[in-house]
Protein backbone atom coordinates (compact mmCIF):
# COMPACT_ATOMS: atom_id res chain seq x y z
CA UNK A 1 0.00 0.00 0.00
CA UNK A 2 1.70 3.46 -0.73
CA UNK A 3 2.05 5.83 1.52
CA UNK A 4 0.79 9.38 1.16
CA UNK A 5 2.39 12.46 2.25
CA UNK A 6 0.93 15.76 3.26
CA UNK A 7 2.23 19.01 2.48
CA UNK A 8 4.15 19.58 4.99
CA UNK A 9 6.29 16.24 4.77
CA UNK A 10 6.82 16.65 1.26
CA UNK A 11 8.22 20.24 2.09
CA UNK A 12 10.34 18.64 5.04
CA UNK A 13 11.81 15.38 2.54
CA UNK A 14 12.42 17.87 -0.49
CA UNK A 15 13.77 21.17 1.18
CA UNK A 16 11.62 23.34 -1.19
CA UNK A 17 11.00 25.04 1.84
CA UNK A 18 7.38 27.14 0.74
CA UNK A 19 4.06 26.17 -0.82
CA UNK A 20 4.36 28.89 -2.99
CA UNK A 21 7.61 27.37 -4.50
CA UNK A 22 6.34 23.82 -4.41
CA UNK A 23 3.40 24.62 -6.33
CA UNK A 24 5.38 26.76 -8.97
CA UNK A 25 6.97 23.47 -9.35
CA UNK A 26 4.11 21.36 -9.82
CA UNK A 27 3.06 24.65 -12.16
CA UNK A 28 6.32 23.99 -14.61
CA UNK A 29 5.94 20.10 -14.49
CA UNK A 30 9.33 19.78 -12.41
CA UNK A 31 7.26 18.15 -9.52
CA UNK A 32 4.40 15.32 -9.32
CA UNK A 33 0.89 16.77 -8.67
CA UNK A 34 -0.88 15.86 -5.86
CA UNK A 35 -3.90 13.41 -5.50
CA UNK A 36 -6.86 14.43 -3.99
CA UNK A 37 -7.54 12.59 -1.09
CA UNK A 38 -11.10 14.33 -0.47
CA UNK A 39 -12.52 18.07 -0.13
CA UNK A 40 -9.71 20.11 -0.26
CA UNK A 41 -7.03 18.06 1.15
CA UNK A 42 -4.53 16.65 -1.57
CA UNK A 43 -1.33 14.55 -0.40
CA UNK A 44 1.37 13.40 -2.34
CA UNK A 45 2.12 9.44 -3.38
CA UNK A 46 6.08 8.78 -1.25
CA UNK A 47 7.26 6.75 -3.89
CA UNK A 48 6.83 10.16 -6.31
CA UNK A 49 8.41 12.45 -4.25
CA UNK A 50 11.33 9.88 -4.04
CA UNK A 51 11.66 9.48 -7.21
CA UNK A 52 11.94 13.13 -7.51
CA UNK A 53 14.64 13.43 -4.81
CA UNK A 54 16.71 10.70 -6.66
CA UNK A 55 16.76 12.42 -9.71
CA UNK A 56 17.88 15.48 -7.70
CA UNK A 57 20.68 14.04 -6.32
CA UNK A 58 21.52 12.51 -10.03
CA UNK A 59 21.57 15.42 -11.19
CA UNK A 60 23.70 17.29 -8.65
CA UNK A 61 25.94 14.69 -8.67
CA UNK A 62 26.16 14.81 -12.41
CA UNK A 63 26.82 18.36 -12.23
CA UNK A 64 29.44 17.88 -9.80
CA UNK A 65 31.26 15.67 -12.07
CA UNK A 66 31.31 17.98 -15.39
């Protein structure tokens, strides 16, 4: 069963630090959209926002090789 994380975990596990820069994210397609888990409440799938901190850390450490 996956695990869903609310806004402020995903802000904790990512370091995006705001709302207002998480959702720009999600508003240029550089981080999943959340599912809505009823009335306004959304929450984000873990394995998603993992996979999004992996490729972070690819990425840095790509850069730090160049």
């Amino acid at each position: 069963m996956e695990t869903l994380l609310r806004l402020p975990e995903v802000l904790t596990r990512t370091g995006i630090g705001s709302k207002p820069n998480l959702y720009a994210k999600i508003a240029a397609g550089t981080f999943p959209k959340p599912v809505k888990i009823g009335g306004r409440a959304v929450a984000w799938p873990e394995s998603r926002v993992q996979q999004w901190i992996d490729a972070a850390i690819a990425a840095a450490d790509k850069e730090g090789q160049q």
